[in-house]
C-alpha atoms as a PDB file:
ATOM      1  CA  UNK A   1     141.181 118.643  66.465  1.00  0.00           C
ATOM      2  CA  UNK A   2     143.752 119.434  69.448  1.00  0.00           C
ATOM      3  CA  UNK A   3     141.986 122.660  70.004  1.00  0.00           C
ATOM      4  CA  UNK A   4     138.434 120.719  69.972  1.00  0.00           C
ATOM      5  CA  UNK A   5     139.947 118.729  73.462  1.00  0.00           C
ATOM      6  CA  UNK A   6     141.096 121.319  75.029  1.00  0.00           C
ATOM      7  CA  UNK A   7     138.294 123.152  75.197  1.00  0.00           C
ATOM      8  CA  UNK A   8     136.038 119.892  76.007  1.00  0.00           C
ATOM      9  CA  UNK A   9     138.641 119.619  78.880  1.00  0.00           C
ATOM     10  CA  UNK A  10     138.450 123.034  79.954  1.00  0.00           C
ATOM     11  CA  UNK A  11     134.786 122.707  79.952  1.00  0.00           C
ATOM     12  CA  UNK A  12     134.665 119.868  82.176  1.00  0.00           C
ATOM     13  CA  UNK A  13     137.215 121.415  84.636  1.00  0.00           C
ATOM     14  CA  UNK A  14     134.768 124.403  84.881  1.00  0.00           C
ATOM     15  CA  UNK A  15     132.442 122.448  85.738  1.00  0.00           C
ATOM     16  CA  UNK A  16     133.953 120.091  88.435  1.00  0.00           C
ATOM     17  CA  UNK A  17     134.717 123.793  89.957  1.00  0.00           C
ATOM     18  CA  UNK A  18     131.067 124.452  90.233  1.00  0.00           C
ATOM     19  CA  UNK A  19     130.111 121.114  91.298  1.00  0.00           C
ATOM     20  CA  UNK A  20     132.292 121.093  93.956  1.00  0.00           C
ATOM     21  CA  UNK A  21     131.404 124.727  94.966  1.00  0.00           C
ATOM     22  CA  UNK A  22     127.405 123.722  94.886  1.00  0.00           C
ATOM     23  CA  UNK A  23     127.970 120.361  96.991  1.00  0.00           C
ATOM     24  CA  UNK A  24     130.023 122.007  99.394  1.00  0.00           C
ATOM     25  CA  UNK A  25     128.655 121.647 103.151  1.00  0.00           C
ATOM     26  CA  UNK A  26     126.311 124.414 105.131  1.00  0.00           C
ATOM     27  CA  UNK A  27     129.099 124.841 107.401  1.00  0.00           C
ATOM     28  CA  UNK A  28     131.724 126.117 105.110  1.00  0.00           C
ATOM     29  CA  UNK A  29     129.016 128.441 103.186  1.00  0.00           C
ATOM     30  CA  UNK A  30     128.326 130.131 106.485  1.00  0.00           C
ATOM     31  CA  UNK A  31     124.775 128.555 107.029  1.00  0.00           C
ATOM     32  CA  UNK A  32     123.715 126.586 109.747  1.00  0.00           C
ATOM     33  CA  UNK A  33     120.797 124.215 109.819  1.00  0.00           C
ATOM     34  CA  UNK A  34     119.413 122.613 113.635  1.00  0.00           C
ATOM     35  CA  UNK A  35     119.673 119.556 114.207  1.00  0.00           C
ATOM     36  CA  UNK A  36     116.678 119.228 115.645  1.00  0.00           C
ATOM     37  CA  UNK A  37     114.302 119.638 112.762  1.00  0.00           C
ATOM     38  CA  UNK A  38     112.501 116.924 111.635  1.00  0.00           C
ATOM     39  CA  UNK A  39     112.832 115.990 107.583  1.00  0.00           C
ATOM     40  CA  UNK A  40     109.505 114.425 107.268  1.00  0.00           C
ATOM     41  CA  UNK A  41     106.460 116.140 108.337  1.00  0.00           C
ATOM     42  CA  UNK A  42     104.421 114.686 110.748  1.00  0.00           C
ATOM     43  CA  UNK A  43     100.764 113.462 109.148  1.00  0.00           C
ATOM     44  CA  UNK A  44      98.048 113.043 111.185  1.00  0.00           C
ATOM     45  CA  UNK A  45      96.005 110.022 111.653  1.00  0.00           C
ATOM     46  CA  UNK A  46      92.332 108.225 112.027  1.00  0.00           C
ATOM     47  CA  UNK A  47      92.230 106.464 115.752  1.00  0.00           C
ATOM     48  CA  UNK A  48      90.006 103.963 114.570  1.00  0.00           C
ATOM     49  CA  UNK A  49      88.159 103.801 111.158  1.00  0.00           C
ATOM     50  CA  UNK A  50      85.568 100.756 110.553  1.00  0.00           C
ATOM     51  CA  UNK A  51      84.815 100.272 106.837  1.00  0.00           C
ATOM     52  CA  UNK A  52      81.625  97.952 106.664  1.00  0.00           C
ATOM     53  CA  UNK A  53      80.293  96.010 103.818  1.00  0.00           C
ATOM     54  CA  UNK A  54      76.914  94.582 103.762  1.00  0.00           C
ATOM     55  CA  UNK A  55      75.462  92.770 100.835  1.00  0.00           C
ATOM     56  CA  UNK A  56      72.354  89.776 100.371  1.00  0.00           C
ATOM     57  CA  UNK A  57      74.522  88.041  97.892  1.00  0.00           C
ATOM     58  CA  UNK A  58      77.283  86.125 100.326  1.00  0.00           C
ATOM     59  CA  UNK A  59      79.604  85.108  97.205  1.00  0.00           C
ATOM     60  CA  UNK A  60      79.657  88.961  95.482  1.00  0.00           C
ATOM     61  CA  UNK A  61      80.539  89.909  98.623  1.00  0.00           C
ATOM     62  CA  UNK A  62      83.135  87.832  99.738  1.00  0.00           C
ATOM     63  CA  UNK A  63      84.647  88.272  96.002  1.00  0.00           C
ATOM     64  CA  UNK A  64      84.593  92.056  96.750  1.00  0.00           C
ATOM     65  CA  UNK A  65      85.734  91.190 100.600  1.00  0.00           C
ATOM     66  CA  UNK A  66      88.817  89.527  99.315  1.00  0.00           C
ATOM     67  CA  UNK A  67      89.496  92.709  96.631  1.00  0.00           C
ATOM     68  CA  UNK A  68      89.526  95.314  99.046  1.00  0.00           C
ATOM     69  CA  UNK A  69      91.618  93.087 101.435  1.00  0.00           C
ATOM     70  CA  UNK A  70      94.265  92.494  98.717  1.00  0.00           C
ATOM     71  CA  UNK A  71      94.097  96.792  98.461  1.00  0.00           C
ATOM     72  CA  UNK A  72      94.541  97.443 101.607  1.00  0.00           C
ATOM     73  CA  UNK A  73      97.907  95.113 101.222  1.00  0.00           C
ATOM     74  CA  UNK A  74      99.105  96.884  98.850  1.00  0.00           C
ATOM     75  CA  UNK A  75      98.538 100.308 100.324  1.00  0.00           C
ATOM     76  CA  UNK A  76     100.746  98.902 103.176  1.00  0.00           C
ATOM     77  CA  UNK A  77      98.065  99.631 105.579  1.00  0.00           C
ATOM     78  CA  UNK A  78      97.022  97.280 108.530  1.00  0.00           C
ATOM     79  CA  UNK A  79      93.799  96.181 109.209  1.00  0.00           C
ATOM     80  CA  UNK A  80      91.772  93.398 111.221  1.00  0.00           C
ATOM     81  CA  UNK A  81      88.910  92.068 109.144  1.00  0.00           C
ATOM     82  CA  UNK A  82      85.799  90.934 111.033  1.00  0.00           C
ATOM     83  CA  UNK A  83      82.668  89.037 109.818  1.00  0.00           C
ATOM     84  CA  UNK A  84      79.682  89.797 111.410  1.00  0.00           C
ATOM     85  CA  UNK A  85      77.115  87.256 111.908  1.00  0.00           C
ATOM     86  CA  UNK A  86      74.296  86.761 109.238  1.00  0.00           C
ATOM     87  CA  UNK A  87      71.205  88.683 110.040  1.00  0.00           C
ATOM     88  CA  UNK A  88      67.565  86.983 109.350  1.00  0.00           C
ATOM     89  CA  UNK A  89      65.588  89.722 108.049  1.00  0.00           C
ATOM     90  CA  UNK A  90      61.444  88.368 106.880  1.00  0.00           C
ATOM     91  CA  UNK A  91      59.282  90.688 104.537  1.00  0.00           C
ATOM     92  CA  UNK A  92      56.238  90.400 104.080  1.00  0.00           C
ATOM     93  CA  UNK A  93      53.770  91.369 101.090  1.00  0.00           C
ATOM     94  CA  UNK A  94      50.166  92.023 101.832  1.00  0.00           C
ATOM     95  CA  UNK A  95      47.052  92.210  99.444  1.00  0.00           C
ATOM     96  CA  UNK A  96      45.627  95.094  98.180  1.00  0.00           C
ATOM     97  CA  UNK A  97      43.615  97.295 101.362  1.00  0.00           C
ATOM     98  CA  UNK A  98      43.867  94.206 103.554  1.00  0.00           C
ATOM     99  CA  UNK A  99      45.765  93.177 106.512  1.00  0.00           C
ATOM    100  CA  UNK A 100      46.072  89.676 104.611  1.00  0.00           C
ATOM    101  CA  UNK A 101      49.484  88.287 103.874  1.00  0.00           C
ATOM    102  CA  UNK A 102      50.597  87.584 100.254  1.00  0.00           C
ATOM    103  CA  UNK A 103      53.861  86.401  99.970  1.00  0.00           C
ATOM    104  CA  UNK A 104      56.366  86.124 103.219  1.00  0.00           C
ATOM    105  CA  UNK A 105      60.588  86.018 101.721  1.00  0.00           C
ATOM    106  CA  UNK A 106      63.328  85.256 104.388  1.00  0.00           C
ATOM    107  CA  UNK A 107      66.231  87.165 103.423  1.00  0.00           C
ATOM    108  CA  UNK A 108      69.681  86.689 105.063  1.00  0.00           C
ATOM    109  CA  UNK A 109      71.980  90.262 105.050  1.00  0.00           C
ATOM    110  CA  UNK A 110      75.757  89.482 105.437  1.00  0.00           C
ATOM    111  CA  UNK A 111      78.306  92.002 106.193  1.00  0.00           C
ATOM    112  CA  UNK A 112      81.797  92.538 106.686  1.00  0.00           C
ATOM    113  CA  UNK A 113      83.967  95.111 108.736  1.00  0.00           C
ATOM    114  CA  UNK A 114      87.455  96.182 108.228  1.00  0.00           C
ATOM    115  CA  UNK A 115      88.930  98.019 111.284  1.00  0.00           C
ATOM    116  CA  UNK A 116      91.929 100.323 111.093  1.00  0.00           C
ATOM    117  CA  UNK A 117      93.693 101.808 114.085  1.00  0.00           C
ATOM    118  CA  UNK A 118      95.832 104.632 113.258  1.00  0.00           C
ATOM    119  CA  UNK A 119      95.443 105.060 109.491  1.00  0.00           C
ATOM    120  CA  UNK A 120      97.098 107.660 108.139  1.00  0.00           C
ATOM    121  CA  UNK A 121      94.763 110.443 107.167  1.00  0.00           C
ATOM    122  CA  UNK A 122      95.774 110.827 103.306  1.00  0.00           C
ATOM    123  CA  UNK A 123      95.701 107.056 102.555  1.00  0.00           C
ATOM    124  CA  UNK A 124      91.798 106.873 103.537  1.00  0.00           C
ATOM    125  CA  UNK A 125      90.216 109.245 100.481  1.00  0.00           C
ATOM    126  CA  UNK A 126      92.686 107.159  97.995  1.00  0.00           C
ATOM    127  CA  UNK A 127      91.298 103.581  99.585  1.00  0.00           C
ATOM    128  CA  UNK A 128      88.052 104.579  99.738  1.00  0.00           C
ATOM    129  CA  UNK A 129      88.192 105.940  95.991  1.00  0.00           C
ATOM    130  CA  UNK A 130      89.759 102.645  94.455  1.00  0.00           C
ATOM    131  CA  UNK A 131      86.859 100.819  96.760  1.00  0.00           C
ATOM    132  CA  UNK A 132      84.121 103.249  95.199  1.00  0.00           C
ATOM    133  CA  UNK A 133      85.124 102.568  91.681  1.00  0.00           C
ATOM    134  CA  UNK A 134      85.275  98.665  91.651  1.00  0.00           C
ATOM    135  CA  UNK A 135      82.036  98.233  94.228  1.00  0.00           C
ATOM    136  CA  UNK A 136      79.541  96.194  92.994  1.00  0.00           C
ATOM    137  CA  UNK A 137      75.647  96.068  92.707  1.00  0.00           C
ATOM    138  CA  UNK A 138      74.318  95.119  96.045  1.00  0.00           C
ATOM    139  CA  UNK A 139      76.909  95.965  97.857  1.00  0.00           C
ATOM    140  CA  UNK A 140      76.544  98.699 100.215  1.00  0.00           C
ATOM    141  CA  UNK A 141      79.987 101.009 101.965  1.00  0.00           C
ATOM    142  CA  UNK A 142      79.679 102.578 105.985  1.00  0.00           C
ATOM    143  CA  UNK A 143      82.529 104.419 107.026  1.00  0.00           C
ATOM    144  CA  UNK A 144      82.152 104.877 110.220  1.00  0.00           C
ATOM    145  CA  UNK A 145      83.870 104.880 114.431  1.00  0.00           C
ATOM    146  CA  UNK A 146      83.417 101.256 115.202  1.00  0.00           C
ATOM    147  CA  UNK A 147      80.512 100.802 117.706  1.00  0.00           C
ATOM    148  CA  UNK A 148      80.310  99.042 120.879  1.00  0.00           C
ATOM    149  CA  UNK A 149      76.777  97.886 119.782  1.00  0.00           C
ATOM    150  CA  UNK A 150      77.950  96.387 116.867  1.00  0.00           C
ATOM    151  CA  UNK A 151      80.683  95.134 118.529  1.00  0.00           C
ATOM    152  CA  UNK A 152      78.397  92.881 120.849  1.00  0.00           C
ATOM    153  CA  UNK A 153      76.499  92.138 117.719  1.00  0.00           C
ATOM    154  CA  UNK A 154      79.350  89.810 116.845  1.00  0.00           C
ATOM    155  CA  UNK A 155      79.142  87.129 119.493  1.00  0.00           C
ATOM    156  CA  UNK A 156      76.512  84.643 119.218  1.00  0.00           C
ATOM    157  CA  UNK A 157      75.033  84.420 122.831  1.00  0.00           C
ATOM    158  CA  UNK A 158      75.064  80.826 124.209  1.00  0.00           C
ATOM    159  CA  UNK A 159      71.573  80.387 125.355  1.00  0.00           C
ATOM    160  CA  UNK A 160      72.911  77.351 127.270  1.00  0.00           C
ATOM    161  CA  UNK A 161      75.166  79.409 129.208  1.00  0.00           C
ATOM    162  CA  UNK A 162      72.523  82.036 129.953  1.00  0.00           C
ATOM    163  CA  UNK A 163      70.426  79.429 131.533  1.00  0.00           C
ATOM    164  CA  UNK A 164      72.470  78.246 134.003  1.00  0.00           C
ATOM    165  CA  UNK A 165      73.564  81.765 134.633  1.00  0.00           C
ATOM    166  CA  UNK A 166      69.840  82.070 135.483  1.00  0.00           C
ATOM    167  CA  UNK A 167      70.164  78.850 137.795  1.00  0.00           C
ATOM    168  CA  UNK A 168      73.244  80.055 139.876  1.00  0.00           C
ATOM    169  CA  UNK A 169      71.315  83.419 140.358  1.00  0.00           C
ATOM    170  CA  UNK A 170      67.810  81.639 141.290  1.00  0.00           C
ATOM    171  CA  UNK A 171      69.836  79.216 143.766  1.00  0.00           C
ATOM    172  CA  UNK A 172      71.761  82.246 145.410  1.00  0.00           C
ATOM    173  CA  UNK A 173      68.825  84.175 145.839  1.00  0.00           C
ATOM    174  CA  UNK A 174      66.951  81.181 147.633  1.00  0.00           C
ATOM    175  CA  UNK A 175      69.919  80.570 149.925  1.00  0.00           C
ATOM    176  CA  UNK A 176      69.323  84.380 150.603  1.00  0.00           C
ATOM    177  CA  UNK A 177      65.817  83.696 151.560  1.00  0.00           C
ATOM    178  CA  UNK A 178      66.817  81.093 154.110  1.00  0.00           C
ATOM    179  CA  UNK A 179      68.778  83.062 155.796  1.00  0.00           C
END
């Protein structure tokens, strides 16, 4: 049994001796490592990404709205969400080989836009696949650069405001006249 310790102990010094020789710094191995280098590489990233979701159903997509907001939380990823105005959209059904209308249906199409600015490139594929496998029916997914056009889109014009744009412009012009 005394013979059993000893070697246990002798093991364990043997290997305090390599431990100590592994952990030992660059410097006193004879290697030298920059200071300069960076540790982490550098990943590159999306400017802007716009994620839109459009749907006819407002509640499904609000539901799904929500879900993909609560993702993008836990991804750690920032993002500004955006509702875009509901769009009025009539179709029309005509009878057979006439220019005769059937049936008229208003539809309203809602949407939604998340915008990311600088999102790192290997996060989007992951996002978009957890978005792709929960999406609903009716719901439709644009990836896309966000759009000036759409961005204008989001403001409802004051037709008020126009008007008396239109005013100031009409009485400027006359005072021109005068002149």
């Amino acid at each position: 049994m005394f013979r059993l310790l000893t070697t246990t102990k002798s093991k364990l010094q043997c290997q305090n001796i390599v431990k100590r020789f592994i952990s030992a710094t660059p410097i006193a191995n004879g290697k030298f490592e920059p200071t300069d280098l960076k540790e982490t590489p550098d990943i590159p990233e999306y400017d802007q990404i716009q994620l839109v979701l459009k749907g006819y159903d407002f509640v499904i997509l609000e539901a799904f709205s929500k879900y993909v907001h609560s993702i993008v939380k836990r991804m750690c990823l920032e993002c500004k969400l955006i509702p875009f105005p509901t769009k009025d959209i009539s179709v029309q059904t005509f009878k057979p080989k006439s220019a005769n209308v059937l049936s008229q249906y208003f539809i309203k199409k809602y949407a939604r836009s998340f915008q990311f600015d600088n999102l790192p490139s290997p996060s989007l594929p992951i996002l978009l696949e957890m978005i792709h496998v929960h999406v609903p029916e009716g719901v439709d997914i644009v990836v896309q650069k966000p759009n000036p056009d759409e961005e204008r889109n989001l403001y409802i014009q004051s037709l008020t405001k126009e008007d008396l744009m239109k005013q100031i412009s009409e009485m400027e012009e006359a005072k021109k006249r005068k002149k």
